[in-house]
PDB file of N, CA and C in Angstrom:
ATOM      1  N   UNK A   1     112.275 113.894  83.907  1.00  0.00           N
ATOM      2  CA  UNK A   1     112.258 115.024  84.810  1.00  0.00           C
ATOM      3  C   UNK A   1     112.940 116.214  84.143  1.00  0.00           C
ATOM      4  N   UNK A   2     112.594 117.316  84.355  1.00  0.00           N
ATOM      5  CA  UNK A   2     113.230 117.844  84.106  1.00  0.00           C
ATOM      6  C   UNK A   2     114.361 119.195  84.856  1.00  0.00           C
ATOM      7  N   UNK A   3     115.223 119.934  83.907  1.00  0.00           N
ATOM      8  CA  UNK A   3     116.587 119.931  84.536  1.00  0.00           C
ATOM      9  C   UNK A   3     116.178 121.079  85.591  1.00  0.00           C
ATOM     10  N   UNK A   4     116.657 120.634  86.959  1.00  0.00           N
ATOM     11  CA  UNK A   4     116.729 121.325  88.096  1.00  0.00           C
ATOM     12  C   UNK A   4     117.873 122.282  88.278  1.00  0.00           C
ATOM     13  N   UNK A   5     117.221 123.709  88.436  1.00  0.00           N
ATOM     14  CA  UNK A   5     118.043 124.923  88.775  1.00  0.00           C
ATOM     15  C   UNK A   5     118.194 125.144  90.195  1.00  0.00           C
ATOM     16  N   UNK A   6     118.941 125.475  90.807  1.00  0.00           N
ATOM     17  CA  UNK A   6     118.984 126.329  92.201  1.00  0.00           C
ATOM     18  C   UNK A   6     117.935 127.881  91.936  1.00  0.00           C
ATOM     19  N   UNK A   7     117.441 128.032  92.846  1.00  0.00           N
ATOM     20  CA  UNK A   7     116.715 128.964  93.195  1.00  0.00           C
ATOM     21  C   UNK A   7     116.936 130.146  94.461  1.00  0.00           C
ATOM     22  N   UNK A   8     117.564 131.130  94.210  1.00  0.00           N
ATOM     23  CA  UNK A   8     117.753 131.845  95.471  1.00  0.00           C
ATOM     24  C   UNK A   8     116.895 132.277  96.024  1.00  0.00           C
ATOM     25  N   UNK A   9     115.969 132.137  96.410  1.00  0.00           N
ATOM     26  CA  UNK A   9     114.635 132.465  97.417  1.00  0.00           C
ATOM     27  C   UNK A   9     114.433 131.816  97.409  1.00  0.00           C
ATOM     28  N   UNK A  10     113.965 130.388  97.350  1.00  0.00           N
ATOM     29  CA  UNK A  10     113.352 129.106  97.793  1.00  0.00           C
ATOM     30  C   UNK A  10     114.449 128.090  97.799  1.00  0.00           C
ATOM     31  N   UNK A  11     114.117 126.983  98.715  1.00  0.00           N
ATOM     32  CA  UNK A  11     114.875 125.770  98.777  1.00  0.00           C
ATOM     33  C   UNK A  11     114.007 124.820  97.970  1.00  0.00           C
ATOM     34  N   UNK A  12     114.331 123.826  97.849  1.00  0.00           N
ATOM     35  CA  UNK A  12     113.863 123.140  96.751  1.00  0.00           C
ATOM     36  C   UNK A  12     113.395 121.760  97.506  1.00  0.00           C
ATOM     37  N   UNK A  13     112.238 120.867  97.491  1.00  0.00           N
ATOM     38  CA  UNK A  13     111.401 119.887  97.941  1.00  0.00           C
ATOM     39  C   UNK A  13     110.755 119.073  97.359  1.00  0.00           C
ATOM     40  N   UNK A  14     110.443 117.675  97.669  1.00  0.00           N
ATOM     41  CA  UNK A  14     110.038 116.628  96.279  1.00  0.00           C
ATOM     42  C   UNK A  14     108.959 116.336  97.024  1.00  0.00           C
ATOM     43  N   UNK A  15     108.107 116.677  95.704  1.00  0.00           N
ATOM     44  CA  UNK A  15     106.748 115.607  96.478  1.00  0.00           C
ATOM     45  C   UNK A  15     106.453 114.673  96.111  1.00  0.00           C
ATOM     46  N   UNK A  16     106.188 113.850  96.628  1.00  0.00           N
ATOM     47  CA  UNK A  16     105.860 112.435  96.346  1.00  0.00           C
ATOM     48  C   UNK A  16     104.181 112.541  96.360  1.00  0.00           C
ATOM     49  N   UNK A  17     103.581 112.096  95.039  1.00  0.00           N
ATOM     50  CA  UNK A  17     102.256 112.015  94.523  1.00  0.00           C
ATOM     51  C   UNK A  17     101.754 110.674  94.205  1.00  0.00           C
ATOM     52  N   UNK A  18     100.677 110.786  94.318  1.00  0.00           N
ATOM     53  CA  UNK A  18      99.851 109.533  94.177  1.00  0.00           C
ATOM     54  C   UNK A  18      98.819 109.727  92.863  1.00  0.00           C
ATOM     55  N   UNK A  19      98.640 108.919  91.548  1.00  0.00           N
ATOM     56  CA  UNK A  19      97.636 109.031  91.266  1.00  0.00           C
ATOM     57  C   UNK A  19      96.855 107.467  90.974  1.00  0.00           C
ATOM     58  N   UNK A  20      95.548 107.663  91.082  1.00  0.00           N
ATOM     59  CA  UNK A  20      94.802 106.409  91.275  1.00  0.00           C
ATOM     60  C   UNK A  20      94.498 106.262  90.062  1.00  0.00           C
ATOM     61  N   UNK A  21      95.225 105.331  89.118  1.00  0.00           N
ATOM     62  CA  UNK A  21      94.518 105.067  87.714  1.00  0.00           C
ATOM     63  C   UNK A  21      93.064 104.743  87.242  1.00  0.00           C
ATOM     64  N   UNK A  22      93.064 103.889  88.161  1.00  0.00           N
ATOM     65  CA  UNK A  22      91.258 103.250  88.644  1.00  0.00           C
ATOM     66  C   UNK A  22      90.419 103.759  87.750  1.00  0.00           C
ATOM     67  N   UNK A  23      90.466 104.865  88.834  1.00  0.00           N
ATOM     68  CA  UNK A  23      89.435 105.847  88.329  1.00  0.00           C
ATOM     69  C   UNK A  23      89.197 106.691  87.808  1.00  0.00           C
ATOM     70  N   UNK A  24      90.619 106.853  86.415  1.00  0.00           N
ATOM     71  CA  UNK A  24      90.075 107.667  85.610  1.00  0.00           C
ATOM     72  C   UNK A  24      89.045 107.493  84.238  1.00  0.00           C
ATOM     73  N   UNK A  25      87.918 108.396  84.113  1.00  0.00           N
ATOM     74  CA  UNK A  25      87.109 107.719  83.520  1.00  0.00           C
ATOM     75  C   UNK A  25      87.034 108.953  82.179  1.00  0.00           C
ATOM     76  N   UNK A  26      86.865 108.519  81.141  1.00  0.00           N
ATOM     77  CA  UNK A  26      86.582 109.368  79.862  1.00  0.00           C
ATOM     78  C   UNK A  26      88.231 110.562  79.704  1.00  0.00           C
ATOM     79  N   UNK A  27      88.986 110.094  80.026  1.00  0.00           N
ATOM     80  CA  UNK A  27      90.348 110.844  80.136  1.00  0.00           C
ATOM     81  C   UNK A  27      90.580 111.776  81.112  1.00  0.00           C
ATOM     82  N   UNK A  28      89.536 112.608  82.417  1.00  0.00           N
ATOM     83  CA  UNK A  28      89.421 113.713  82.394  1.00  0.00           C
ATOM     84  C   UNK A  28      89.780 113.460  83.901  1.00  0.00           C
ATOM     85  N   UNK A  29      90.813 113.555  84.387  1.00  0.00           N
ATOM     86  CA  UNK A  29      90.988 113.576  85.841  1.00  0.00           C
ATOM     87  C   UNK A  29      90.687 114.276  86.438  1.00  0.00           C
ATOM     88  N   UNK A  30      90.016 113.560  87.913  1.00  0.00           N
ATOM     89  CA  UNK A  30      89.369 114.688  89.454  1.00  0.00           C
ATOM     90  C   UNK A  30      90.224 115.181  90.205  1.00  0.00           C
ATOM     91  N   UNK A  31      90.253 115.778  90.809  1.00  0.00           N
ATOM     92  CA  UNK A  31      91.504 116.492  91.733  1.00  0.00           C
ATOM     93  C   UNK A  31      91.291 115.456  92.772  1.00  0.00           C
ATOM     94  N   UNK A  32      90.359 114.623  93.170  1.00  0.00           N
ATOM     95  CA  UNK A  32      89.975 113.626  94.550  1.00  0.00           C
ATOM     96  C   UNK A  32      91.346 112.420  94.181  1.00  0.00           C
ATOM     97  N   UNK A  33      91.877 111.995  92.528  1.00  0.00           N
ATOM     98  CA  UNK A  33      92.248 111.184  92.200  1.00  0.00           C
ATOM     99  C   UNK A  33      93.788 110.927  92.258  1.00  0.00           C
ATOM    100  N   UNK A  34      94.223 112.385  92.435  1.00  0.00           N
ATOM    101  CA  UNK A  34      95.861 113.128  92.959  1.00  0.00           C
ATOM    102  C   UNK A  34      95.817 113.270  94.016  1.00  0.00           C
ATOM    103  N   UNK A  35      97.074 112.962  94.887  1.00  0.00           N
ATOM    104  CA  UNK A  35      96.935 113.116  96.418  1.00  0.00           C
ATOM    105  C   UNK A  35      98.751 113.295  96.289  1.00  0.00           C
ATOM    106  N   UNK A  36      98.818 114.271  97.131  1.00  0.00           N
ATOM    107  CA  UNK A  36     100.159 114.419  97.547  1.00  0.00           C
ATOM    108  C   UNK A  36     100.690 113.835  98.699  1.00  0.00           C
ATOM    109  N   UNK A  37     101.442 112.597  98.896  1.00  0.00           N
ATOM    110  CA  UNK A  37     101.609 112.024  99.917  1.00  0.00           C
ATOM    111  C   UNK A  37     102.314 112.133 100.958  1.00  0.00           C
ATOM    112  N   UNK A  38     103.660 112.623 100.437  1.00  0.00           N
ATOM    113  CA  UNK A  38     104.134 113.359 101.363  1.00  0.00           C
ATOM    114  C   UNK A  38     105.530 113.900 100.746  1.00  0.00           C
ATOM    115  N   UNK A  39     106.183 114.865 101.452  1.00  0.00           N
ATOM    116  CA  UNK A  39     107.597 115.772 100.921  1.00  0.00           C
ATOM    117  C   UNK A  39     108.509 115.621 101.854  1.00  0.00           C
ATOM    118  N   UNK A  40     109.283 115.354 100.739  1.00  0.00           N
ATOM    119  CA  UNK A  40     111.023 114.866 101.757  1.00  0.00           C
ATOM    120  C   UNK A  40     111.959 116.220 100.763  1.00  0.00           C
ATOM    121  N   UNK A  41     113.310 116.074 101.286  1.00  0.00           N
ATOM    122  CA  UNK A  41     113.876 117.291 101.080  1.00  0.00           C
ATOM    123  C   UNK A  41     114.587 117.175 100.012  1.00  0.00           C
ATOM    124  N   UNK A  42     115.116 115.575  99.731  1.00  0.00           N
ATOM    125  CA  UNK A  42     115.777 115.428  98.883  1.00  0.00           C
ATOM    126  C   UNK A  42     115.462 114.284  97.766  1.00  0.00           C
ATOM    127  N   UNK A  43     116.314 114.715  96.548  1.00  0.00           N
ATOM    128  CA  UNK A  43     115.766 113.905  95.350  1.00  0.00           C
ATOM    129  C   UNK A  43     116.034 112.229  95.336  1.00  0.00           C
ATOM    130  N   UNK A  44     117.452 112.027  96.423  1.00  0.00           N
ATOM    131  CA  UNK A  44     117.706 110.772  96.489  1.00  0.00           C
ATOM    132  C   UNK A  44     116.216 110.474  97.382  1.00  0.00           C
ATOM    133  N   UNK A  45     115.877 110.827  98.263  1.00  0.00           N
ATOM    134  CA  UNK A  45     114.935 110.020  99.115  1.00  0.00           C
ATOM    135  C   UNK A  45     113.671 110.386  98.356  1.00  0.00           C
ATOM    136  N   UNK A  46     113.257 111.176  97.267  1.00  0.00           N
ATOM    137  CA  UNK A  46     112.008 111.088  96.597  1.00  0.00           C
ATOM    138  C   UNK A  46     112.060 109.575  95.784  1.00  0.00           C
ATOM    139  N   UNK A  47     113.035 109.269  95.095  1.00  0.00           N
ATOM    140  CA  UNK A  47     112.971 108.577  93.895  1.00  0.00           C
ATOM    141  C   UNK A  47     113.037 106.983  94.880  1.00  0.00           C
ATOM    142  N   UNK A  48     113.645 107.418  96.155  1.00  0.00           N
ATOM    143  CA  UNK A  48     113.722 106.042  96.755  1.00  0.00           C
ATOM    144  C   UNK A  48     112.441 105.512  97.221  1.00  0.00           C
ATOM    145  N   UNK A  49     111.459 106.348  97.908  1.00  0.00           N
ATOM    146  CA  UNK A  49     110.492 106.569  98.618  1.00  0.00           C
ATOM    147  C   UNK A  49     109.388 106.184  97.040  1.00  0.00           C
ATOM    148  N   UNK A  50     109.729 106.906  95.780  1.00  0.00           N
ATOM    149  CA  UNK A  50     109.002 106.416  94.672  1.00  0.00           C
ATOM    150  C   UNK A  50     108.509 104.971  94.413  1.00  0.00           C
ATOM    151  N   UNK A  51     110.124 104.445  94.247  1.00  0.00           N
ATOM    152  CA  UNK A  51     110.473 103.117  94.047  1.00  0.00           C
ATOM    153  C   UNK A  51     109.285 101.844  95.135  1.00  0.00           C
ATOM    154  N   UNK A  52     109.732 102.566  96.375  1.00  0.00           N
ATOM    155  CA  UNK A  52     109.225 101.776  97.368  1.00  0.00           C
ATOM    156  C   UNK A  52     107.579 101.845  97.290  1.00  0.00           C
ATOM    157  N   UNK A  53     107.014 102.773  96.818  1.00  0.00           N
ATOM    158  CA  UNK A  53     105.806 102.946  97.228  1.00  0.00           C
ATOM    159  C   UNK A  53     105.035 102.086  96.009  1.00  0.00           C
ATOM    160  N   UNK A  54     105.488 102.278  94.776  1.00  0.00           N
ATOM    161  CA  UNK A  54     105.538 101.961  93.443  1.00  0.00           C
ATOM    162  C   UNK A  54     105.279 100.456  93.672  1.00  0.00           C
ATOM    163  N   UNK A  55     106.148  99.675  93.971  1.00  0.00           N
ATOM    164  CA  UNK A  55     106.356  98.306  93.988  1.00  0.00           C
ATOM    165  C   UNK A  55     105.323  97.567  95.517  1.00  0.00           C
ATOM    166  N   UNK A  56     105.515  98.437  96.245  1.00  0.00           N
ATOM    167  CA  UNK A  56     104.546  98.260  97.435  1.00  0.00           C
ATOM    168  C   UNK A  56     102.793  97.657  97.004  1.00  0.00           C
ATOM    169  N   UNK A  57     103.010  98.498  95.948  1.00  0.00           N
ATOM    170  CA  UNK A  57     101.497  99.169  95.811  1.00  0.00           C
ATOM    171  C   UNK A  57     100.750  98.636  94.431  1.00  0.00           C
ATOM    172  N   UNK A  58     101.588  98.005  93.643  1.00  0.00           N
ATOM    173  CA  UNK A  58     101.817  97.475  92.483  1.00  0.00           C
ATOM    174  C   UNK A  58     100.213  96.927  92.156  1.00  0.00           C
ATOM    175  N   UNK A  59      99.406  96.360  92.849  1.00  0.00           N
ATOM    176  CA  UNK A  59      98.124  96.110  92.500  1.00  0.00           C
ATOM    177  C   UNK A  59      97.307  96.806  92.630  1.00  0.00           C
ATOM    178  N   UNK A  60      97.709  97.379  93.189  1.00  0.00           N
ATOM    179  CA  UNK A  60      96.461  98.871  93.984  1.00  0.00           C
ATOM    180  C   UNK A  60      95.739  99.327  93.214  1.00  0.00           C
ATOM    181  N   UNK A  61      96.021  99.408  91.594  1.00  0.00           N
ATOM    182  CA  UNK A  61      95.548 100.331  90.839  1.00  0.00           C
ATOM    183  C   UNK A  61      96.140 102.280  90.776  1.00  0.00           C
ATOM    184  N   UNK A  62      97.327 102.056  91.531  1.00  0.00           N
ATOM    185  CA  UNK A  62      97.464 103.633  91.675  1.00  0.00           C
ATOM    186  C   UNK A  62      99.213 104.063  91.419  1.00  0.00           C
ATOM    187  N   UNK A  63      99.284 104.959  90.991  1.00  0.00           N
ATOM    188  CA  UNK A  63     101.417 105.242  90.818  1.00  0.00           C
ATOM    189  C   UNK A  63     101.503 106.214  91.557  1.00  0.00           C
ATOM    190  N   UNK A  64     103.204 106.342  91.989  1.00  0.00           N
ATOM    191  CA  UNK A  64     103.533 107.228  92.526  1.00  0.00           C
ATOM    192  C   UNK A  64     104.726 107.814  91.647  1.00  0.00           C
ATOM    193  N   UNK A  65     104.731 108.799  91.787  1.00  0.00           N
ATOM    194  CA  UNK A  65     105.841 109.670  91.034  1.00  0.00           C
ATOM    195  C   UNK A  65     106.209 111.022  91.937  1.00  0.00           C
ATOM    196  N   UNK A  66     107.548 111.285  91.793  1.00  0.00           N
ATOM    197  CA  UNK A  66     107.982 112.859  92.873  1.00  0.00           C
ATOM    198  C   UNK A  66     107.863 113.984  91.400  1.00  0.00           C
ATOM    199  N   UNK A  67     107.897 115.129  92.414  1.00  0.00           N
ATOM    200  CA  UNK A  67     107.869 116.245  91.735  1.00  0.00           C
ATOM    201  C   UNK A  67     108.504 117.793  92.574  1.00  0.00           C
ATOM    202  N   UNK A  68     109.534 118.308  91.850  1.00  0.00           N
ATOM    203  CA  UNK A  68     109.933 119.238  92.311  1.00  0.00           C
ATOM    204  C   UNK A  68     109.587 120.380  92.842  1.00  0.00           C
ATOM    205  N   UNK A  69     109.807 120.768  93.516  1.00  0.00           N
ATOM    206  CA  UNK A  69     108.515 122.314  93.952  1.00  0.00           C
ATOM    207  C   UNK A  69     109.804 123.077  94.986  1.00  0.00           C
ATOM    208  N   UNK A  70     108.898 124.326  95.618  1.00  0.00           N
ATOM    209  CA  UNK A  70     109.411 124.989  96.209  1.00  0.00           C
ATOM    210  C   UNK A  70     109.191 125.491  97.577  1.00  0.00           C
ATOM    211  N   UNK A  71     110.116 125.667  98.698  1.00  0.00           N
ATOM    212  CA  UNK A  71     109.324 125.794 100.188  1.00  0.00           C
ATOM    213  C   UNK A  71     109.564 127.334 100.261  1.00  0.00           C
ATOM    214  N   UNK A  72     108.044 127.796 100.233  1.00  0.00           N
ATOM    215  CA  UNK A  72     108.168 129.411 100.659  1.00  0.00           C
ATOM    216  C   UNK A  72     107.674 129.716 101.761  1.00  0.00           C
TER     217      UNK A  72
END
């Protein structure tokens, strides 16, 4: 990850993403294949919510990973 600044105009929000390995075909990923699952406020409950979904999901064919962003 990388290093997180404070931002004075925005608060800061993790999204928790989905991508479906499955189906990526010839390297070139679809936007249908990323799904943003949902945003919590903080980094402890992204990485927890990661973990959980990660291991949940473990056959599925699909990962989850958070990502930092901004609420404007």
């Amino acid at each position: 990850m990388a290093q997180e600044s404070p931002n004075a105009k925005y608060d800061h929000i993790y999204a928790i993403i989905r991508l479906d390995r499955d189906v990526i075909s010839g390297g070139i990923i679809d936007r249908n294949q990323v799904m943003v699952k949902k945003v919590v406020l903080s980094k402890e409950k992204a990485e927890q919510e990661v973990d959980r979904l990660n291991r949940l999901n473990s056959d599925k064919g699909c990962e989850y990973y958070y990502q930092i962003t901004r609420l404007e």
